[in-house]
Protein backbone atom coordinates (compact mmCIF):
# COMPACT_ATOMS: atom_id res chain seq x y z
CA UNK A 1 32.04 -107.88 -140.67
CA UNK A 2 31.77 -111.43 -141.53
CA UNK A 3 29.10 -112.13 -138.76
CA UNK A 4 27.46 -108.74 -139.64
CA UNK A 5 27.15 -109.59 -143.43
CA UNK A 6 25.33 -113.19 -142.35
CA UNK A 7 23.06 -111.18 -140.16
CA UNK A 8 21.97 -108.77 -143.18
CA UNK A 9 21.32 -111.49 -145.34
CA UNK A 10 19.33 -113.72 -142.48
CA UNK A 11 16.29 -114.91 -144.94
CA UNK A 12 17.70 -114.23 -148.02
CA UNK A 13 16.92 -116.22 -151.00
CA UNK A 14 19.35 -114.35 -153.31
CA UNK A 15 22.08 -111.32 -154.02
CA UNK A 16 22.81 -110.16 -157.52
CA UNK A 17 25.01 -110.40 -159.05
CA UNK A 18 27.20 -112.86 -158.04
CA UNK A 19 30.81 -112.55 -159.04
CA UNK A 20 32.69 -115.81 -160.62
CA UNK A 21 35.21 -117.62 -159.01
CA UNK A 22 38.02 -115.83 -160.80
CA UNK A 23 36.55 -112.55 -160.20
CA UNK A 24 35.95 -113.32 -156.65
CA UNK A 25 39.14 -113.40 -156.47
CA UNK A 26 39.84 -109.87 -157.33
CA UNK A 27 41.10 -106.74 -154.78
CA UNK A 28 40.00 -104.65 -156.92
CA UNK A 29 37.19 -102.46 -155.22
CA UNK A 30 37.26 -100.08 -158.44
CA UNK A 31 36.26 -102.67 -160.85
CA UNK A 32 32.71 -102.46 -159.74
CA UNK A 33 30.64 -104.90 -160.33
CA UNK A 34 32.87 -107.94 -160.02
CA UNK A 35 33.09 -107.92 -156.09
CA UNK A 36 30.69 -108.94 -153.85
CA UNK A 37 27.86 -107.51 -152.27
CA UNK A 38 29.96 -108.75 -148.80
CA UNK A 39 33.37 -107.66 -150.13
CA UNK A 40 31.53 -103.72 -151.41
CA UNK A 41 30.23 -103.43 -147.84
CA UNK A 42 33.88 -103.78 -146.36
CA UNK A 43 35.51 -102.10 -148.43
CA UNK A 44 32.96 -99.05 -149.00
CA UNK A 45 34.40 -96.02 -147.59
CA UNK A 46 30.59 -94.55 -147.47
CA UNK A 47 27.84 -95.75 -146.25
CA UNK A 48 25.51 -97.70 -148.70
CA UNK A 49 22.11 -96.44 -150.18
CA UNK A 50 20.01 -99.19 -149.82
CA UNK A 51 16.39 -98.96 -151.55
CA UNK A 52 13.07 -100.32 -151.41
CA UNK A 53 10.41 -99.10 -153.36
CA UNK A 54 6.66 -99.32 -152.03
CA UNK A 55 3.60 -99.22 -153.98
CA UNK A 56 0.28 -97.67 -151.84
CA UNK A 57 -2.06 -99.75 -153.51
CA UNK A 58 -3.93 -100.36 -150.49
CA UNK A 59 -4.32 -98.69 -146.26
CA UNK A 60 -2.89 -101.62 -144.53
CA UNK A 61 0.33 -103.25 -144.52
CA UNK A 62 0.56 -107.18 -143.22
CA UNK A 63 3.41 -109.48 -142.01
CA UNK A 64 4.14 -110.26 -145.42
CA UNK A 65 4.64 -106.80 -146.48
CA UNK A 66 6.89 -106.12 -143.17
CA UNK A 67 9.80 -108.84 -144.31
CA UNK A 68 11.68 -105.79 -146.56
CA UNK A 69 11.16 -103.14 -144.28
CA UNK A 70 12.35 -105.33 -141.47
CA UNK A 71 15.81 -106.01 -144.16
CA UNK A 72 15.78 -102.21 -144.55
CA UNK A 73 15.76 -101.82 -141.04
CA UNK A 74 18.44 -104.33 -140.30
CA UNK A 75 20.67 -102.01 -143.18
CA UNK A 76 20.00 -99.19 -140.85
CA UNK A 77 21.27 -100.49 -137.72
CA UNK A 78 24.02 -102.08 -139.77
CA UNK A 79 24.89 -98.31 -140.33
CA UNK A 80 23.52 -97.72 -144.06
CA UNK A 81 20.95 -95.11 -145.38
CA UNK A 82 17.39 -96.34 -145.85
CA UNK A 83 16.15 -94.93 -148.97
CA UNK A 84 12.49 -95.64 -148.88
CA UNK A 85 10.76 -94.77 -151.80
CA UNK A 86 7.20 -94.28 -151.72
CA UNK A 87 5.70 -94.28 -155.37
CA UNK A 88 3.02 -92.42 -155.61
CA UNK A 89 3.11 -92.18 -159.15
CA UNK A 90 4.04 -96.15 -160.25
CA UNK A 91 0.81 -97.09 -157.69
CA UNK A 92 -1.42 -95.43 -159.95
CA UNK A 93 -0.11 -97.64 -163.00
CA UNK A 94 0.61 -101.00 -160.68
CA UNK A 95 2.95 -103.21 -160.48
CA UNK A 96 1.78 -106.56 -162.89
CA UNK A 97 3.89 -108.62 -161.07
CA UNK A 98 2.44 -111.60 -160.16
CA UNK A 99 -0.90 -110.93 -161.60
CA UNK A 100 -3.06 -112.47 -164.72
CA UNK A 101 -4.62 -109.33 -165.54
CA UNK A 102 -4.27 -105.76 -165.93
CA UNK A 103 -4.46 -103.97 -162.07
CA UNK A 104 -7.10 -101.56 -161.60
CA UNK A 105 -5.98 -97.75 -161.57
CA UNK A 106 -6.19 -95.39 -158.72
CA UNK A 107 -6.98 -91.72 -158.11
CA UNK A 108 -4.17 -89.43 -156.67
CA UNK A 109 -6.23 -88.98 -153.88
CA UNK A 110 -6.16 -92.86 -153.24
CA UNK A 111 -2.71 -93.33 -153.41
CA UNK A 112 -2.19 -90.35 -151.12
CA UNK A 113 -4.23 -91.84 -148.32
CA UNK A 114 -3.35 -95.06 -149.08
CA UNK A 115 0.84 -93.62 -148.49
CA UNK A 116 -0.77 -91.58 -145.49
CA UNK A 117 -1.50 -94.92 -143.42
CA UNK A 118 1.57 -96.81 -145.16
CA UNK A 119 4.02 -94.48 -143.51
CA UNK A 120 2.14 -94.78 -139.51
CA UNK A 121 2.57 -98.36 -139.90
CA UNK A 122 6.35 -98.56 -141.07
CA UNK A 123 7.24 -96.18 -138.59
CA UNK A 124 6.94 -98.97 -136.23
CA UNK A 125 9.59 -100.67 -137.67
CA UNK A 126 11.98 -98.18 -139.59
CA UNK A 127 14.09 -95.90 -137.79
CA UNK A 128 12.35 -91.84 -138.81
CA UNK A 129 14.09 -90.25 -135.86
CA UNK A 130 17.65 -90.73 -135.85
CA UNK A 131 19.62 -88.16 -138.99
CA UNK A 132 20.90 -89.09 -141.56
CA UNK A 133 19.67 -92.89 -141.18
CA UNK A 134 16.43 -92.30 -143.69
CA UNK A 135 15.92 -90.98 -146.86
CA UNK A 136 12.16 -91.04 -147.78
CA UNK A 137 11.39 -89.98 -151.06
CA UNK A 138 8.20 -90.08 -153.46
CA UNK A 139 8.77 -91.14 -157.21
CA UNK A 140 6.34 -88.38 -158.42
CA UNK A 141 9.23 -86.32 -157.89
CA UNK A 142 10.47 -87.22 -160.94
CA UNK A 143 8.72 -89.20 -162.66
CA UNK A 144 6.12 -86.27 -163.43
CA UNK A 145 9.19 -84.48 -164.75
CA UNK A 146 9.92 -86.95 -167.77
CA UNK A 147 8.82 -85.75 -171.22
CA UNK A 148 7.79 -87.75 -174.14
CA UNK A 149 11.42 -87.75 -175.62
CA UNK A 150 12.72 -88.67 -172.22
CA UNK A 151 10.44 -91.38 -172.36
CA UNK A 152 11.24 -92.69 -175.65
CA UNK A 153 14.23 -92.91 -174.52
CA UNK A 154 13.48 -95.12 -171.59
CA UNK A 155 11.35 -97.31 -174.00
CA UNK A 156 14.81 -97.44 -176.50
CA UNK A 157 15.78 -99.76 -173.54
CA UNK A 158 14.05 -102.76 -174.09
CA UNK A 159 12.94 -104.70 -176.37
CA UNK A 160 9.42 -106.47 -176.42
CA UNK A 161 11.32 -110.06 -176.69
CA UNK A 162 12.45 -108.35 -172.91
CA UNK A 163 9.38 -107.50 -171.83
CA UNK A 164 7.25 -110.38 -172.71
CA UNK A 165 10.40 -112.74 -171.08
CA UNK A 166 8.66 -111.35 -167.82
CA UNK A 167 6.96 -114.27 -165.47
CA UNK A 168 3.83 -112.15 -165.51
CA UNK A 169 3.34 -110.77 -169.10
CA UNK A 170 4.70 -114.41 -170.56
CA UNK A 171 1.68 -116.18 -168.87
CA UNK A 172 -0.87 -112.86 -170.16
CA UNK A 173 0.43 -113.81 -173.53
CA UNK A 174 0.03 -117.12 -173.66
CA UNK A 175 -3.20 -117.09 -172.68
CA UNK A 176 -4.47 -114.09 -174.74
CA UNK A 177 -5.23 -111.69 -171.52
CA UNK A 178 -4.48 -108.55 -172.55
CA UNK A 179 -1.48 -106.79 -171.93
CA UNK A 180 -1.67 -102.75 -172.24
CA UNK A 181 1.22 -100.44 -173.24
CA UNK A 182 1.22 -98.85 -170.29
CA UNK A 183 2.10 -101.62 -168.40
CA UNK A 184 5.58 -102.07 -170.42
CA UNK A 185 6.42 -98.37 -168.51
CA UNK A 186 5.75 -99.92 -165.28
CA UNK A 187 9.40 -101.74 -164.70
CA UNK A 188 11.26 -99.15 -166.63
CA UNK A 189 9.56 -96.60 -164.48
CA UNK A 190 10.39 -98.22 -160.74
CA UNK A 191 13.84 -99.10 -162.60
CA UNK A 192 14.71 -95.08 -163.10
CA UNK A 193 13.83 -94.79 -159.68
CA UNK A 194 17.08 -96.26 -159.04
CA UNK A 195 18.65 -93.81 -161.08
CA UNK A 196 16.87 -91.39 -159.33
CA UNK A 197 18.45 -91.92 -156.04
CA UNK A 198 21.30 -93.59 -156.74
CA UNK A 199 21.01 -97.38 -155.51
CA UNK A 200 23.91 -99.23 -153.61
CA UNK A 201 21.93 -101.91 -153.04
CA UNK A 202 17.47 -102.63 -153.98
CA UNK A 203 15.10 -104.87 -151.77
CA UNK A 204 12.67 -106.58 -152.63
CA UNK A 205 10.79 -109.98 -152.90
CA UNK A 206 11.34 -112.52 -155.41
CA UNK A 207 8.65 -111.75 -157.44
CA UNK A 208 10.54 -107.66 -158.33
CA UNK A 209 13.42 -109.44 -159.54
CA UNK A 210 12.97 -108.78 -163.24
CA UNK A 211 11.79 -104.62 -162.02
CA UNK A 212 15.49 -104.90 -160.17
CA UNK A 213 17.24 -106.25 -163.19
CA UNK A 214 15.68 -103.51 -164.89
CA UNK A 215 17.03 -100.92 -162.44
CA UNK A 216 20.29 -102.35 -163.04
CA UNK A 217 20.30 -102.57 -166.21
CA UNK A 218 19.17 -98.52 -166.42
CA UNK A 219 21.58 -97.51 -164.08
CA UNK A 220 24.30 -98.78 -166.13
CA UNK A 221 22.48 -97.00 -169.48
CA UNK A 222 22.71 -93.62 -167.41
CA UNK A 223 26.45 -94.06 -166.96
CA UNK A 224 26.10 -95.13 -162.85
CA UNK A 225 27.32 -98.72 -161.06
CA UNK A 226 24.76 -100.85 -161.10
CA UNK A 227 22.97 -101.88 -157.98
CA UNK A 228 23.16 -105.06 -155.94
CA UNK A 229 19.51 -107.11 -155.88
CA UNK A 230 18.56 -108.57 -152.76
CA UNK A 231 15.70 -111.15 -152.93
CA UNK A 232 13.59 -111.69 -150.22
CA UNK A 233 11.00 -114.76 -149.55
CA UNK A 234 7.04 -114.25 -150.54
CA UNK A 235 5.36 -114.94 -147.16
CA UNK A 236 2.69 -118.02 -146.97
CA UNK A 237 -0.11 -117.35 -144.93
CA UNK A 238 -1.52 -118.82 -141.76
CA UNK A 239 -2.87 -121.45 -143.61
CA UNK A 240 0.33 -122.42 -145.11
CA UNK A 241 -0.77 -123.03 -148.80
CA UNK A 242 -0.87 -119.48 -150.44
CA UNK A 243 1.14 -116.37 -150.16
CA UNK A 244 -0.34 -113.93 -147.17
CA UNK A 245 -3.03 -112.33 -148.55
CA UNK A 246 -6.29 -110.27 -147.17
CA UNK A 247 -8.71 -111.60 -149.61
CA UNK A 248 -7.60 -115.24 -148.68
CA UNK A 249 -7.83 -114.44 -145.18
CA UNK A 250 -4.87 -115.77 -144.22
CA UNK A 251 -3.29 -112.95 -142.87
CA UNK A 252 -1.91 -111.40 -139.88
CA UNK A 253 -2.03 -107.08 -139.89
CA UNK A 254 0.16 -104.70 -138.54
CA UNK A 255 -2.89 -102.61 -137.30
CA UNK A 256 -4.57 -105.66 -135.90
CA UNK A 257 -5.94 -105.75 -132.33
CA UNK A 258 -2.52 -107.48 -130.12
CA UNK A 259 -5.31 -110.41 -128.95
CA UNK A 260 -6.27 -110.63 -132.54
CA UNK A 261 -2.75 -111.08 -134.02
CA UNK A 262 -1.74 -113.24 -131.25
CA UNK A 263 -4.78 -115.77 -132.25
CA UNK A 264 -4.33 -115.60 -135.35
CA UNK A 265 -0.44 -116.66 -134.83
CA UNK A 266 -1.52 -119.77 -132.69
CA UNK A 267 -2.92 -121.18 -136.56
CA UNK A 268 0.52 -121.07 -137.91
CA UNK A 269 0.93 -124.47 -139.69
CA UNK A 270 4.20 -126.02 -137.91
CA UNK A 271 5.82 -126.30 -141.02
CA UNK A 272 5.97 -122.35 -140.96
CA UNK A 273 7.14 -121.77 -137.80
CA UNK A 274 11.00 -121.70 -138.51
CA UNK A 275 10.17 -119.66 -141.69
CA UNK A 276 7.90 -116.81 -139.26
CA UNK A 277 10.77 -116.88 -136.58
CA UNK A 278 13.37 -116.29 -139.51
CA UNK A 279 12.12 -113.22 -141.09
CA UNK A 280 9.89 -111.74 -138.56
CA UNK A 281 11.77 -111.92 -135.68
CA UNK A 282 15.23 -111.54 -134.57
CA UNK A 283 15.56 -114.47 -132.10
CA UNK A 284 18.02 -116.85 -132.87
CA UNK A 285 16.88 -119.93 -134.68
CA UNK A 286 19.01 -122.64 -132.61
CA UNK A 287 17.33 -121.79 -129.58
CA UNK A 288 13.67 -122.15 -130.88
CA UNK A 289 11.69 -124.21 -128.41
CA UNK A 290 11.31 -128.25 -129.54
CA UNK A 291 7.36 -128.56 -129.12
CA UNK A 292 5.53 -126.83 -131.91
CA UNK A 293 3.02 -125.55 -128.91
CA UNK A 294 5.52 -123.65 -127.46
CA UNK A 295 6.83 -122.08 -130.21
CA UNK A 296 3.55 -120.94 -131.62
CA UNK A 297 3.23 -119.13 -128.19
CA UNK A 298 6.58 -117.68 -128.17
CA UNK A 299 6.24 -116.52 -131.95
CA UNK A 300 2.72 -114.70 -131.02
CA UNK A 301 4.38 -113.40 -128.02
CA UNK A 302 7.31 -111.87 -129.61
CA UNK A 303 5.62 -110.48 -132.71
CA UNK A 304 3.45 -108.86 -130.12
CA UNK A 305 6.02 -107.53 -128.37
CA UNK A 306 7.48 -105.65 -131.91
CA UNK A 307 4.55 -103.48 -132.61
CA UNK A 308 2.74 -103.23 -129.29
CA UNK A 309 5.33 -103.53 -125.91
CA UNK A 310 5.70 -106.47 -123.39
CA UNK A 311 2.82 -105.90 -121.82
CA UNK A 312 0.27 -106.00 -124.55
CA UNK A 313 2.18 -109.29 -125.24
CA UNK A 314 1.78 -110.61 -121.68
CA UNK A 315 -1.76 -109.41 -121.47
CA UNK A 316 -2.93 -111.09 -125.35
CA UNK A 317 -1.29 -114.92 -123.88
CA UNK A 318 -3.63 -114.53 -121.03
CA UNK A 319 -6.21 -113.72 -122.44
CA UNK A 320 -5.70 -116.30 -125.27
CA UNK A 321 -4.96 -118.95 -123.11
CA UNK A 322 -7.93 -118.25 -120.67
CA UNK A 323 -10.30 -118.75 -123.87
CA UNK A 324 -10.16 -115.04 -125.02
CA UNK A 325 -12.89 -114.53 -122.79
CA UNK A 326 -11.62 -111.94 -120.70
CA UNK A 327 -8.31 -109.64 -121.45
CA UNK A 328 -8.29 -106.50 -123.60
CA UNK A 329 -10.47 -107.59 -125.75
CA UNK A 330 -14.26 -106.50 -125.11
CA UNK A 331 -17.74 -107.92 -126.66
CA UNK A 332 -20.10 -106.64 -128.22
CA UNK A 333 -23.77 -108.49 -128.59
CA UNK A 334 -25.68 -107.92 -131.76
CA UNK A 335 -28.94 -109.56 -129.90
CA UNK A 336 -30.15 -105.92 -128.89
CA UNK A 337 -29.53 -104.71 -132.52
CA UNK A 338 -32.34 -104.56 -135.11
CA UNK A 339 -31.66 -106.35 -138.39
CA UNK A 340 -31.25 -105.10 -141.24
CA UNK A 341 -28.51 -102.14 -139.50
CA UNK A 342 -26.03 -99.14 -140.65
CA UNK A 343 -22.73 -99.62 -139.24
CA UNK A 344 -22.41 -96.40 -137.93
CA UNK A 345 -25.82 -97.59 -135.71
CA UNK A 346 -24.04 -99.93 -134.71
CA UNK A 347 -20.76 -97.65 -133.60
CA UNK A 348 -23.21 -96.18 -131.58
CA UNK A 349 -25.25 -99.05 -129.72
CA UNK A 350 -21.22 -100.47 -128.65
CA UNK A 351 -20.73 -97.39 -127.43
CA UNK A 352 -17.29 -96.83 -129.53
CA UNK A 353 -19.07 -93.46 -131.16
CA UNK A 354 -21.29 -91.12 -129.11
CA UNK A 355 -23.94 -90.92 -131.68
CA UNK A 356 -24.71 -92.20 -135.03
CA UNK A 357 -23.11 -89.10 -136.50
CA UNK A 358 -20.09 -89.84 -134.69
CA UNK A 359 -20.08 -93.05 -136.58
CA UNK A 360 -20.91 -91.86 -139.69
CA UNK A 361 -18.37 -88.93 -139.79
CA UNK A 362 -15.51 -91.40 -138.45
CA UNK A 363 -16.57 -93.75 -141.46
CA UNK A 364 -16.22 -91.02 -144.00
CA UNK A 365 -12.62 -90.41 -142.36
CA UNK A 366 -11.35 -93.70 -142.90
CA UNK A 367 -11.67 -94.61 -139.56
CA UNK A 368 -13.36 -97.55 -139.32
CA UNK A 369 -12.41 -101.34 -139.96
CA UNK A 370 -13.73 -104.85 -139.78
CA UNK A 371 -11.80 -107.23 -139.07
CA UNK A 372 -8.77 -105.07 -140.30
CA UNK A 373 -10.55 -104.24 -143.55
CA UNK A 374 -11.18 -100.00 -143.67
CA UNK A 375 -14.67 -99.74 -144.29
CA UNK A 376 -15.98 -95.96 -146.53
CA UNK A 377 -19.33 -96.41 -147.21
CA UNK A 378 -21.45 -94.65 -144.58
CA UNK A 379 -24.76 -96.50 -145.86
CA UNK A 380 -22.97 -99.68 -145.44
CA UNK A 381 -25.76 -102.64 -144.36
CA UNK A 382 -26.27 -105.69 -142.45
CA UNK A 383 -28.94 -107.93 -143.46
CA UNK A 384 -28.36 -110.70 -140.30
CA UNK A 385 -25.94 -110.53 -137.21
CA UNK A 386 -24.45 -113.82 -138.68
CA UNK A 387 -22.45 -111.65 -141.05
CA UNK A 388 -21.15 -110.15 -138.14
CA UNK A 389 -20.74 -112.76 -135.81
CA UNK A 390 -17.42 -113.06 -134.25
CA UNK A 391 -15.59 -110.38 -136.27
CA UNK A 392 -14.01 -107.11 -135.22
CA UNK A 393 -15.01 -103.82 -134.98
CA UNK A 394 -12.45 -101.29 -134.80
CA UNK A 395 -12.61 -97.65 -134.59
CA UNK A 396 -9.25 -95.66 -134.77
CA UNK A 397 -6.05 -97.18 -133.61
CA UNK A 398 -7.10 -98.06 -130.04
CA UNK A 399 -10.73 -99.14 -129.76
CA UNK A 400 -11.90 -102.37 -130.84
CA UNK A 401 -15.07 -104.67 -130.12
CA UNK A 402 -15.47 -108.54 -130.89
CA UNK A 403 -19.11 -108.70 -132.36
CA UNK A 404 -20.59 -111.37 -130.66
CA UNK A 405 -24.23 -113.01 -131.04
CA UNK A 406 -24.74 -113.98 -127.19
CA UNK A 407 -24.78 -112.80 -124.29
């Protein structure tokens, strides 16, 4: 168990709470919340409900976002239930972690497309086929059931002292950004969720650790044993100065072309490298190869190898290393193309839709991305083929086209 316990926490920054030396001391499995997260997983006669909680605030999911699901994963094969929680509901308030101002609501219908394309890409990581192993559940389940009193009571929780002690709403406050009301529900609400579906054990990155506290804290309100926290590390990007991010285009996506990712990987700053190989792979980190070189090709390779098979792998370091000019990759030239263009012209000239209709009707669907980016708007424009130049053009999950200006 020991070797099993420092496999589930490979990449950990924290677990809380931790127990004091005298209570460590303890064989006392009944007294709760003075053992261990290690000692409660040995002596657990049940199998633990471990939770993470997933906003759809956006279609695609990144490296970054993949580090919990990979820990949830690793509970799985460990033999614990996965208790994903999808919330539909909190991703219409959003989270203010982390941010300076006040998130920008979304429609139902949003968030339900948004979950739609969430779930296809975790599936290539979670385990959805084998019983009893997941437990996916939406928080509109019961979060649409709370009434005003049930929500005062929620609110009798806290205390704005509490609140404002938050990283994110401290800074807000400080600086006179607002801060709205309904932002205050926000942890209490992805805290009940805990309560909801009675948490061994909550994932999450280090920036959720106050909305885990919180969960705690409720569960113990509600008359239930308080939940282990699990902190997880915030991802930097390729660039190796800010967190993974798609509007610093820094990032690496799950739904990325394989010869895309793989290139991208090759700009991983070697100061990263141990950090990628330690909570996005599973290779062991003692037998990492010495020359940075090598191990950028072996991390590209690998994380390949995860969401698209060995030979999509094999295929993207040839073509990589051959200059990305041949592969499974194909071009596209824009010299042919009259300027200004639609996009869904352009689907059509590349020959990934039949006919401009085609394109358009695939755009309305969601179909469509640039380099990773879903694109909606039919009427969508290009001035020059310089805004285009080099990017990709993808149209479902398997066609893609580097836009290219030559030849």
């Amino acid at each position: 168990m020991e070797q099993n316990f420092s496999w589930l926490c490979r990449g950990t920054v924290e677990i809380f709470p931790q127990p004091s030396c005298s209570e460590s001391n303890t064989s006392s499995f009944s007294k709760g919340e003075v053992t261990s997260l290690e000692k409660t997983l040995e002596m657990s006669d049940r199998p633990l409900r471990i939770k993470l909680g997933i906003d759809p605030t956006g279609a695609d999911i990144h490296l970054g976002h993949s580090i919990p699901v990979r820990k949830l994963r690793a509970f799985q094969d460990a033999g614990h239930i996965a208790v994903l929680i999808i919330g539909d509901f909190t991703a219409q308030i959003g989270d203010p972690s982390g941010k300076s101002d006040t998130r920008r609501h979304l429609s139902s219908e949003q968030v339900a497309e948004n979950a739609k394309t969430y779930l296809q890409q975790i599936k290539q990581i979670l385990d959805f086929d084998t019983p009893g192993r997941l437990e996916l559940r939406y928080n509109s389940e019961w979060l649409t059931k709370i009434n005003l009193s049930e929500i005062i009571h929620l609110l009798s929780t806290m205390t704005v002292g509490q609140m404002l002690a938050k990283e994110g709403f401290a800074e807000r406050y400080h600086k006179e950004n607002p801060i709205f009301l309904h932002e205050f529900l926000y942890p209490l609400m992805q805290g009940y969720d805990s309560v909801a579906v009675d948490a061994d054990v909550e994932l999450g990155g280090t920036d959720q650790k106050f909305n885990i506290a919180v969960g705690r804290d409720l569960q113990r309100f509600f008359g239930k044993k308080p939940q282990f926290g699990l902190l997880l590390p915030i991802l930097l990007g390729t660039d190796g100065v800010q967190k993974m991010s798609k509007s610093l285009n820094n990032y690496v996506g799950l739904l990325e072309h394989p010869l895309q990712k793989y290139q991208k990987l090759q700009a991983v700053h070697d100061s990263l490298l141990g950090n990628y190989f330690e909570l996005l792979t599973d290779l062991p980190l003692d037998e990492l190869p010495e020359n940075p070189r090598d191990c950028q090709k072996l991390l590209g390779w690998e994380i390949i190898r995860q969401y698209h098979g060995v030979e999509a792998a094999d295929e993207a370091q040839k073509s990589a290393e051959s200059g990305g000019q041949k592969g499974d990759l194909p071009e596209f030239s824009l010299i042919g193309v009259g300027f200004p263009a639609k996009l869904f012209h352009i689907l059509n000239l590349s020959n990934l839709c039949k006919s401009s209709s085609e394109g358009k009707r695939k755009i309305k669907e969601g179909g469509v991305k640039i380099d990773g980016e879903r694109v909606t708007d039919i009427d969508i424009t290009f001035e020059q083929p310089s805004e285009l130049q080099g990017r990709v053009l993808q149209l479902g999950k398997n066609k893609f086209v580097r836009l290219v200006l030559g030849e």
